[in-house]
C-alpha atoms as a PDB file:
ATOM      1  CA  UNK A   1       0.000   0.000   0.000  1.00  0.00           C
ATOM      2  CA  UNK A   2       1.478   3.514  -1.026  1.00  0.00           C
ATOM      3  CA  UNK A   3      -0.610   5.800   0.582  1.00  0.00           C
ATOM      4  CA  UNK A   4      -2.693   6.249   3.782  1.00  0.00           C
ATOM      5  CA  UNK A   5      -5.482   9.139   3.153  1.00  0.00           C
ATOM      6  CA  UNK A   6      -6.784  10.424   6.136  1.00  0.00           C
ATOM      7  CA  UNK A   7     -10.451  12.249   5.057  1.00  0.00           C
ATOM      8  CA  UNK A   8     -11.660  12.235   9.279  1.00  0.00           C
ATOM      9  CA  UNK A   9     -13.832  15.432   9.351  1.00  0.00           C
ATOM     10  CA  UNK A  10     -14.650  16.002   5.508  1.00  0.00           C
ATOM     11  CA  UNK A  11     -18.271  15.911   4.456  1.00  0.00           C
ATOM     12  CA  UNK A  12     -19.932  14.377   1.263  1.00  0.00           C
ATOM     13  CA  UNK A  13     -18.473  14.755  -1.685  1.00  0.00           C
ATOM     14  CA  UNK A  14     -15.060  15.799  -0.611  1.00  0.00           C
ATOM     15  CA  UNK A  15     -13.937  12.159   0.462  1.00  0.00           C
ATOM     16  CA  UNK A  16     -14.692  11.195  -2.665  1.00  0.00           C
ATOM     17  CA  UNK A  17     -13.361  13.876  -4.825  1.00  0.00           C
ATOM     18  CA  UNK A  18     -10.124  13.661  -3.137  1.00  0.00           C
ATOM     19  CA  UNK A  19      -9.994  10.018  -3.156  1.00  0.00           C
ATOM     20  CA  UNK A  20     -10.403  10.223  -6.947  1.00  0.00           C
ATOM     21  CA  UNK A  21      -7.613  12.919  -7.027  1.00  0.00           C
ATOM     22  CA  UNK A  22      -5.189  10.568  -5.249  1.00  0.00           C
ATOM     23  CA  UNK A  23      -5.597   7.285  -7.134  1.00  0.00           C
ATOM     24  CA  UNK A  24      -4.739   9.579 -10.225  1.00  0.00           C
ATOM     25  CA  UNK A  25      -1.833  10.120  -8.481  1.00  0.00           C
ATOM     26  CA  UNK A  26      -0.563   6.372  -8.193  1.00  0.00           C
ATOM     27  CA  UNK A  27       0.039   3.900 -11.086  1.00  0.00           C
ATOM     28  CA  UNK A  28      -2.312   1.290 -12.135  1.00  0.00           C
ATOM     29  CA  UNK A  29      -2.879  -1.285 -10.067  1.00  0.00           C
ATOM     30  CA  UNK A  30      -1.137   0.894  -7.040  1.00  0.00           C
ATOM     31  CA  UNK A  31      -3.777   0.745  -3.932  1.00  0.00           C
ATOM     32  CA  UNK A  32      -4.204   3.582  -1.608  1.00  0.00           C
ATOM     33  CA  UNK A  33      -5.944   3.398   1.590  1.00  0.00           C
ATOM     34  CA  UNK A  34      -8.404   5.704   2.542  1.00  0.00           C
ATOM     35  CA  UNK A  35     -10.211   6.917   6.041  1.00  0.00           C
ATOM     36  CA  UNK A  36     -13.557   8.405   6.124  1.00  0.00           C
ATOM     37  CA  UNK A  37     -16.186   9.551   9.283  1.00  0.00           C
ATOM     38  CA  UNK A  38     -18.799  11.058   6.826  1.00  0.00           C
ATOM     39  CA  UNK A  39     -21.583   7.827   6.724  1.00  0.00           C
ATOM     40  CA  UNK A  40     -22.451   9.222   3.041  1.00  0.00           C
ATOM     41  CA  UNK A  41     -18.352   7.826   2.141  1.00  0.00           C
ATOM     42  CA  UNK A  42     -19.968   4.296   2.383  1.00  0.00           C
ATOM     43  CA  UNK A  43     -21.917   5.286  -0.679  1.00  0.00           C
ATOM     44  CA  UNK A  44     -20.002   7.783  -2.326  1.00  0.00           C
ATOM     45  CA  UNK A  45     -16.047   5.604  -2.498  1.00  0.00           C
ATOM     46  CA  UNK A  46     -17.235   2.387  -3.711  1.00  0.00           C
ATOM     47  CA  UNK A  47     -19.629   4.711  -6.277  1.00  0.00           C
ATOM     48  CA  UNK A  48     -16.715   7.041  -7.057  1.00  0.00           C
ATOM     49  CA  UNK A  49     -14.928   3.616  -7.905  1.00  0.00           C
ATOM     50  CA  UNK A  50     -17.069   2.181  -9.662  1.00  0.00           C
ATOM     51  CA  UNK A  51     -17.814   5.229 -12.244  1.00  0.00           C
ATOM     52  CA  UNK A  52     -13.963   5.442 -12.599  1.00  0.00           C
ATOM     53  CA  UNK A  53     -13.142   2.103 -13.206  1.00  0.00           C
ATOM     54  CA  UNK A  54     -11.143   1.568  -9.932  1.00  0.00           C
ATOM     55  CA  UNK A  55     -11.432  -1.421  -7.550  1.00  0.00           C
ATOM     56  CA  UNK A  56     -12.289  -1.247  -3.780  1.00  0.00           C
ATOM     57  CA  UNK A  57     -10.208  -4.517  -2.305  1.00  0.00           C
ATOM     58  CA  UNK A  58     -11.626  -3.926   1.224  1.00  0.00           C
ATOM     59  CA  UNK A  59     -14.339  -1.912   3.160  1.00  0.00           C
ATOM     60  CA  UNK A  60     -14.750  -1.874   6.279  1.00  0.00           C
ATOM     61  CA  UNK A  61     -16.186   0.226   9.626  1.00  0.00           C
ATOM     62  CA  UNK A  62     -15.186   0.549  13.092  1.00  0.00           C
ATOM     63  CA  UNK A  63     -17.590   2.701  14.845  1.00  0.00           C
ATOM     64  CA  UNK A  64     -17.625   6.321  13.105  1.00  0.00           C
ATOM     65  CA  UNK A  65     -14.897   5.212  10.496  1.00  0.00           C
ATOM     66  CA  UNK A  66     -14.798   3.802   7.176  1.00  0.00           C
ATOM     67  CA  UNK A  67     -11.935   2.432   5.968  1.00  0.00           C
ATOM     68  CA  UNK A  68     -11.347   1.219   2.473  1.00  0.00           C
ATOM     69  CA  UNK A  69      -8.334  -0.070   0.462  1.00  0.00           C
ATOM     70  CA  UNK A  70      -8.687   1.372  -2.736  1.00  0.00           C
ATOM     71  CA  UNK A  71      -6.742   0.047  -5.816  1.00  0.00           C
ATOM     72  CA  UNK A  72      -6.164   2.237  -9.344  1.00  0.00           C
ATOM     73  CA  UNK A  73      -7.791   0.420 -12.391  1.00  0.00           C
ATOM     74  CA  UNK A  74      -6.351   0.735 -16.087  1.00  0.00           C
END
């Protein structure tokens, strides 16, 4: 994993956007791992992913926080 993004304290869409912003950053098939609080990140990541061709390996939440391990498609 090259990256750890910590998005604690962002609301809906910013976790997103800048989640897009830094897989366009890494190479394909780099992964990134991103933290989230906002509940809407749930939605919005794997979305977000999905519209840009990326893959989420893992989601998961502990309490308040989403955590997903996102890797750069093609």
């Amino acid at each position: 994993m090259s990256d750890v993004i910590d998005l604690k304290g962002l609301k809906c869409p910013m976790p997103a956007l800048l989640s897009r912003r830094a897989l366009a950053r890494t190479a394909p098939g780099e992964e990134i791992e991103v933290v989230a609080d906002d509940p809407m990140a749930a939605v919005d990541i794997p979305h977000m992913c999905h519209q840009e061709g990326h893959i989420v390996v893992t989601q998961s939440r502990e309490g308040d926080v989403s955590r997903f391990r996102l890797r750069r498609g093609a």
